[in-house]
Each structure stands twice: as C-alpha cells, then as structure tokens.
Protein backbone atom coordinates (compact mmCIF):
# COMPACT_ATOMS: atom_id res chain seq x y z
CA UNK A 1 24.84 117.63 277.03
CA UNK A 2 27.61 119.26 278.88
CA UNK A 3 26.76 116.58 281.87
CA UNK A 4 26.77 113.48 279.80
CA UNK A 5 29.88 114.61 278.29
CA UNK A 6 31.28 114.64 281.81
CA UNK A 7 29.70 111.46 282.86
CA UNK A 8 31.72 109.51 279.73
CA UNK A 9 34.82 111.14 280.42
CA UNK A 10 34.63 110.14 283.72
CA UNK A 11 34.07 106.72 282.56
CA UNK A 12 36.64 106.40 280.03
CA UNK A 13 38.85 107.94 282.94
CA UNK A 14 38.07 105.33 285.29
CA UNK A 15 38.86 102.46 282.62
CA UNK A 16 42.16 104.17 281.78
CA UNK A 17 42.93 104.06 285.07
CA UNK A 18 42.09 100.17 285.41
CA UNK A 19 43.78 99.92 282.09
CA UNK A 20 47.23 101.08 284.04
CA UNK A 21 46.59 99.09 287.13
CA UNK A 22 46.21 96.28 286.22
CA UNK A 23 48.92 96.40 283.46
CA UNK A 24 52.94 95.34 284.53
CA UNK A 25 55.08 98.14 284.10
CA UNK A 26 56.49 97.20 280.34
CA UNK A 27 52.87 97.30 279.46
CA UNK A 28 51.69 100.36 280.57
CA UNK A 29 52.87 102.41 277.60
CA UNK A 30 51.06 100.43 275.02
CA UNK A 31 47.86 100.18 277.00
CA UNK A 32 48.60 104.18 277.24
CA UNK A 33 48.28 104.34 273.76
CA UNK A 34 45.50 101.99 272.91
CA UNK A 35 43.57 103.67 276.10
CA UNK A 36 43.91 107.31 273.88
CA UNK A 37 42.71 105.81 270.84
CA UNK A 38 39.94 103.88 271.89
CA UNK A 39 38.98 107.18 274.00
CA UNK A 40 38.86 109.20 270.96
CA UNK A 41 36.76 106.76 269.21
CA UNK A 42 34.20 106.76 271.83
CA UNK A 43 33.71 110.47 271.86
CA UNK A 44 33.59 110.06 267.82
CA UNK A 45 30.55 107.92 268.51
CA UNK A 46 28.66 109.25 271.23
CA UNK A 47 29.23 112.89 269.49
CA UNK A 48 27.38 111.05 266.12
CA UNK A 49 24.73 109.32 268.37
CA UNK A 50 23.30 112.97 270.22
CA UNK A 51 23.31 114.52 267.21
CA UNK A 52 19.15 113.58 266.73
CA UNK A 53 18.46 112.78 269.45
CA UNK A 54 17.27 114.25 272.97
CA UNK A 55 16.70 110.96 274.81
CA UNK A 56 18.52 109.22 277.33
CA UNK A 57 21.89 107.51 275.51
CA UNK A 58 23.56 104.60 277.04
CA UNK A 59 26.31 102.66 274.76
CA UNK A 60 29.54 100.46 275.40
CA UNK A 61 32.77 101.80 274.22
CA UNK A 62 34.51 98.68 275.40
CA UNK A 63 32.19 96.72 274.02
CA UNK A 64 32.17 98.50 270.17
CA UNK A 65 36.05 97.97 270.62
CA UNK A 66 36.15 94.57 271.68
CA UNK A 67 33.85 93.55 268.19
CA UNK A 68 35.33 95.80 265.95
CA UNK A 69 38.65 94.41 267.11
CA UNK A 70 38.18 90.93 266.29
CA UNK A 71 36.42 92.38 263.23
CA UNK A 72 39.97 94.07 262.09
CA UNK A 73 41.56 90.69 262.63
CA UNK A 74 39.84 88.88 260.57
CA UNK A 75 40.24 91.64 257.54
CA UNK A 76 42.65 92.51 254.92
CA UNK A 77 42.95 94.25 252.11
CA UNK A 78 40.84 97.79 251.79
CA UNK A 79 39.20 96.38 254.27
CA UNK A 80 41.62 96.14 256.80
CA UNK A 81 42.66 99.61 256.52
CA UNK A 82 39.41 101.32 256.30
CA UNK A 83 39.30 99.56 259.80
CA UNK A 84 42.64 100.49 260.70
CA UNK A 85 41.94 104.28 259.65
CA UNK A 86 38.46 104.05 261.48
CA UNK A 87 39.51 102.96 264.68
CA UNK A 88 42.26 105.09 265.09
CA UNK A 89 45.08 102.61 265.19
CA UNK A 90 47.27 104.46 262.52
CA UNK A 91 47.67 106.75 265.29
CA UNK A 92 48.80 104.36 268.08
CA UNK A 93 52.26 103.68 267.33
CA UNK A 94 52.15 100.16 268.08
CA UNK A 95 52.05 96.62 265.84
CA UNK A 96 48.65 95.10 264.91
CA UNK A 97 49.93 91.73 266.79
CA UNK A 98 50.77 93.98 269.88
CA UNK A 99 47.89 95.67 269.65
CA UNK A 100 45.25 92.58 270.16
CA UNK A 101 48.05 91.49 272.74
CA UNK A 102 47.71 94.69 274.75
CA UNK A 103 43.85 94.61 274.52
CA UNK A 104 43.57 91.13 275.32
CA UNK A 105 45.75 91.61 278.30
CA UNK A 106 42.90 93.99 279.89
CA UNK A 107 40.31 92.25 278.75
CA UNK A 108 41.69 88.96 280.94
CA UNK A 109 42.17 91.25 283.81
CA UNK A 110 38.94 93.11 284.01
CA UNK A 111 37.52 89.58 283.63
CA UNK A 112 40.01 88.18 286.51
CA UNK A 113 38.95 91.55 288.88
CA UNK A 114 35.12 91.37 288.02
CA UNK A 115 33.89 91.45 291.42
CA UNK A 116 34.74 93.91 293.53
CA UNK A 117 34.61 94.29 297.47
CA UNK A 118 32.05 97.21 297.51
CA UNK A 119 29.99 94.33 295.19
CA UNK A 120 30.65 96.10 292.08
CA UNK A 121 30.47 93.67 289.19
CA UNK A 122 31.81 94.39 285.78
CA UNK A 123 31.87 91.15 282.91
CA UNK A 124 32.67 91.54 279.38
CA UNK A 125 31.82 88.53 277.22
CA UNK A 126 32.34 87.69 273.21
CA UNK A 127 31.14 85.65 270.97
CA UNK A 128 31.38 84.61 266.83
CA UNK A 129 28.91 83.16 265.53
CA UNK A 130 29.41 82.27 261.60
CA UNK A 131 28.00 80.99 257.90
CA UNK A 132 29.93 77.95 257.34
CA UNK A 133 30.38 79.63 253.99
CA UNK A 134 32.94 81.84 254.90
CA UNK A 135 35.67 78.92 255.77
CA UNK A 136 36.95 80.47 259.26
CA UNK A 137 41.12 79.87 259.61
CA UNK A 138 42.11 77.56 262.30
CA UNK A 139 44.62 80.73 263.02
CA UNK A 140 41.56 83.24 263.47
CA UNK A 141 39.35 80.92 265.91
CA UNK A 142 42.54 80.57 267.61
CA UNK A 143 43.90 83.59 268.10
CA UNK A 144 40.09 85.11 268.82
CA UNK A 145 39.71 82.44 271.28
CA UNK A 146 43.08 83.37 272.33
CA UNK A 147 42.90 87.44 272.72
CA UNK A 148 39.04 88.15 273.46
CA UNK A 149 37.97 84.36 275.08
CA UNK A 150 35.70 84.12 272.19
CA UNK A 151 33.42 81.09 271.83
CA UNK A 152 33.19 80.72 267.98
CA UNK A 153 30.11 78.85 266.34
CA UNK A 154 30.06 78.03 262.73
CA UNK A 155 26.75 77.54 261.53
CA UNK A 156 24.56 77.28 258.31
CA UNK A 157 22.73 80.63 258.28
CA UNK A 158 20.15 79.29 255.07
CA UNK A 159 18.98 76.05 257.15
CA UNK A 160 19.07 77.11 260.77
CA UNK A 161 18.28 81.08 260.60
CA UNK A 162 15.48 80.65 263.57
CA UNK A 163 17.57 78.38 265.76
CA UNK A 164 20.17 80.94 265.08
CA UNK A 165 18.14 84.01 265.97
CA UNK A 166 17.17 82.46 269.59
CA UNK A 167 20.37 81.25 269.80
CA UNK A 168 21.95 84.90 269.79
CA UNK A 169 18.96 86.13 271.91
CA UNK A 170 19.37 83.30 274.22
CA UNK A 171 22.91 84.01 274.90
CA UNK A 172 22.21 87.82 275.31
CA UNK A 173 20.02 87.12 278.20
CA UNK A 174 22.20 85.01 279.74
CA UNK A 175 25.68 87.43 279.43
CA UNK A 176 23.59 90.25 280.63
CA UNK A 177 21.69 88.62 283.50
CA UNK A 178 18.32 88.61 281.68
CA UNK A 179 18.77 92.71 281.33
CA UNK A 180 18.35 92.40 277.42
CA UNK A 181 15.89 89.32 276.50
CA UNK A 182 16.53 90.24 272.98
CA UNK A 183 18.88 91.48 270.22
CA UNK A 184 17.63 90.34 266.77
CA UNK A 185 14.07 89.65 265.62
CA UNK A 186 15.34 87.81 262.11
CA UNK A 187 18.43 87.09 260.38
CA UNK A 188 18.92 89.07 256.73
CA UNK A 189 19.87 86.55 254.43
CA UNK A 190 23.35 88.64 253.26
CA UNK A 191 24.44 87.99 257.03
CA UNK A 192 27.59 86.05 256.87
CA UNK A 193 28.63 86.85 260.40
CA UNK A 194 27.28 87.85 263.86
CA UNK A 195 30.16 89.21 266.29
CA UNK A 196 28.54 89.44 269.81
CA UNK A 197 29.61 91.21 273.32
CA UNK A 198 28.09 91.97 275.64
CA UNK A 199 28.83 93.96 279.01
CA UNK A 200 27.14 93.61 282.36
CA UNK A 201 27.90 96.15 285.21
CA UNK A 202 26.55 96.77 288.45
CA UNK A 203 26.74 99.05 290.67
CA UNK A 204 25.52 101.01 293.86
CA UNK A 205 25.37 104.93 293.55
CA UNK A 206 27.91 106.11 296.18
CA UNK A 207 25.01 108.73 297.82
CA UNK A 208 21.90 106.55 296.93
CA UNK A 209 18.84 108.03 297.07
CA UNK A 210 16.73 107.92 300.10
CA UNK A 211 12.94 107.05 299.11
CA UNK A 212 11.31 108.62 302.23
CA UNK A 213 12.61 112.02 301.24
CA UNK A 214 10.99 111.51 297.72
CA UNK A 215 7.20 112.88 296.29
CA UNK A 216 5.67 113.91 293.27
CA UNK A 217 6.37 117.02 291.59
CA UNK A 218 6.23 118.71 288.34
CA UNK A 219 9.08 117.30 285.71
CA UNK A 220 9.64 118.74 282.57
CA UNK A 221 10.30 116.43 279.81
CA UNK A 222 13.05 118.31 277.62
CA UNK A 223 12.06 121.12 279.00
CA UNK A 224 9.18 121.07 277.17
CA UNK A 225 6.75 119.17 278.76
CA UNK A 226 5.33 118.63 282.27
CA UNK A 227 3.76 115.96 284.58
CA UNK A 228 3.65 114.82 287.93
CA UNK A 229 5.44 112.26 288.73
C-alpha cells in the first residue's frame, strides 16, 4: 500500500498547491489551514477503506468534503459538533462562516481554471435534493447556493421516490460525462435528504504507454493468482 499512499499524498499535494495559487495573499493562511484538515481527513478515510480490502480503491476527498460541508451547515446542536469534531474543524483555528467562505473560494476557482492547456479537465459539481418535509431555510438554499453553487430541489420523497431515483442517476451521468450511469437503485423511505457531488477529471499520463511495446504475460492477481493477459 506503500504506493497508493504515495499516489494520495501526491494528490492532496497537488490540490494544496492549487489551493495556494489560486488564493489572494490574505487568503492563503486560512486555505493553509482548511488544506491540513481536510488532508488529515482523507488519510482517516482511505486508511478505514484498505483495511478489508485488496482491490483497486479510488475515492474523492474533495468531493466527501464538499457534501459533508454543506451537511455541517445545515446542522446544530449534537449534531453540529459531532460534525465539527469529525471533520477536523476544531483543529483549524478559523470561524465556521470563514470556513465555508474559504472553501467556497476554491471551489469557484477550480471551477473558473477547469480546463487546462495540456487539456486537463477537472469539474466539481453539487447538488441538494430534499423531502419537502424538512422545511429548508431561505438562509441555507442561499448560502449553499452561495458557497458550493448548489442547485437545491425540494421534493416529496413518498409520491415521487422513482422519478426521484432517475432523477439523481440522471444527473450523475450527466456531471460525470456518462462515467457513472448510476448511483442509487431505490430510495429508503427514512431518506429525508440526498446531498450529491460529483467530480470529473481527465487526464493524460505524462509518459503514456506505448501499445506496440505491449504483449501478454503472466500477472499475478494479489500475488496470488496468475493469468495471461
């Protein structure tokens, strides 16, 4: 796992450092701070996600902050600072205002720089959808609107749960360039909420691989296991 580990670090390295490029001077300390805490989270998750597994791992940090986020927002209570304690924001040294501030801040300008000259492309997109039941405050759709360019749907999970379903599925497809067709099969009925992102990247490898110099040969699945292939 020693590569993987490298592979996120350099990740989360790169996105720190597009975190403090983009970012004006008086905002490069607090987007130093959320940068460490959202790090720290990630490793927190991808340590909990190898631990039964030996397949191939792929997850979003970005995109598990950018949910959980708007999540926090929305809370109080025991609630609020389970979240708060969770995400590592008792550590950050900065206000819960400032904080969705600061991440909004990258979030417009990864969104702004999302297609790069070498034909890179990198999109982050969220999404609420919502029971009627729950009575959303203007001041939440705003503000989520505001920091994470949220659309927010308020819906009536009982009477439209299938429209709701492909809705959500439909939606994936489209953010992710028809990459992931689909996300949820049904909707449990205690669902009061669905808080969506999703994030679309493409790339070239910098040394691509050259299929003439390819040709089967034995691989060893886990190194347990062999085939040709």
């Amino acid at each position: 796992m020693i590569k993987d580990d490298i592979v996120l670090l350099q990740a989360l390295l790169f996105l720190g450092a597009f975190f403090l490029s983009v970012a004006g001077a008086s905002n490069q300390e607090n987007i130093r701070k959320l940068a460490l805490v959202n790090n720290e989270l990630a490793f927190k998750i991808y340590r909990k996600l190898i631990e039964d597994t030996t397949k191939n791992m792929f997850f979003s940090p970005l995109s598990i902050s950018s949910v959980f986020n708007m999540l926090y927002y929305g809370s109080e209570g025991d609630t609020a600072k389970e979240l708060k304690k969770t995400l590592g924001y008792e550590d950050a040294g900065i206000t819960d205002e400032l904080l969705h501030e600061t991440f909004s801040s990258f979030l417009k300008n990864l969104l702004r720089a999302g297609r790069f000259p070498n034909g890179t492309v990198i999109q982050s997109t969220n999404a609420v959808v919502a029971n009627k039941s729950i009575d959303l405050t203007p001041e939440f759709r705003l503000k989520i609107k505001e920091w994470y360019e949220a659309s927010v749907r308020e819906v009536d999970f009982t009477k439209d749960a299938d429209a709701i379903v492909g809705g959500v599925n439909d939606w994936i497809k489209n953010q992710t360039h028809g990459k992931i067709n689909t996300l949820i099969t049904e909707l449990n009925p205690a669902v009061l909420m669905i808080l969506l992102n999703a994030m679309y990247f493409k790339g070239a490898w910098k040394i691509p691989f050259d299929q003439d110099k390819t040709s089967p040969q034995l691989f060893f699945n886990n190194g347990r296991e062999s085939e040709k292939k």
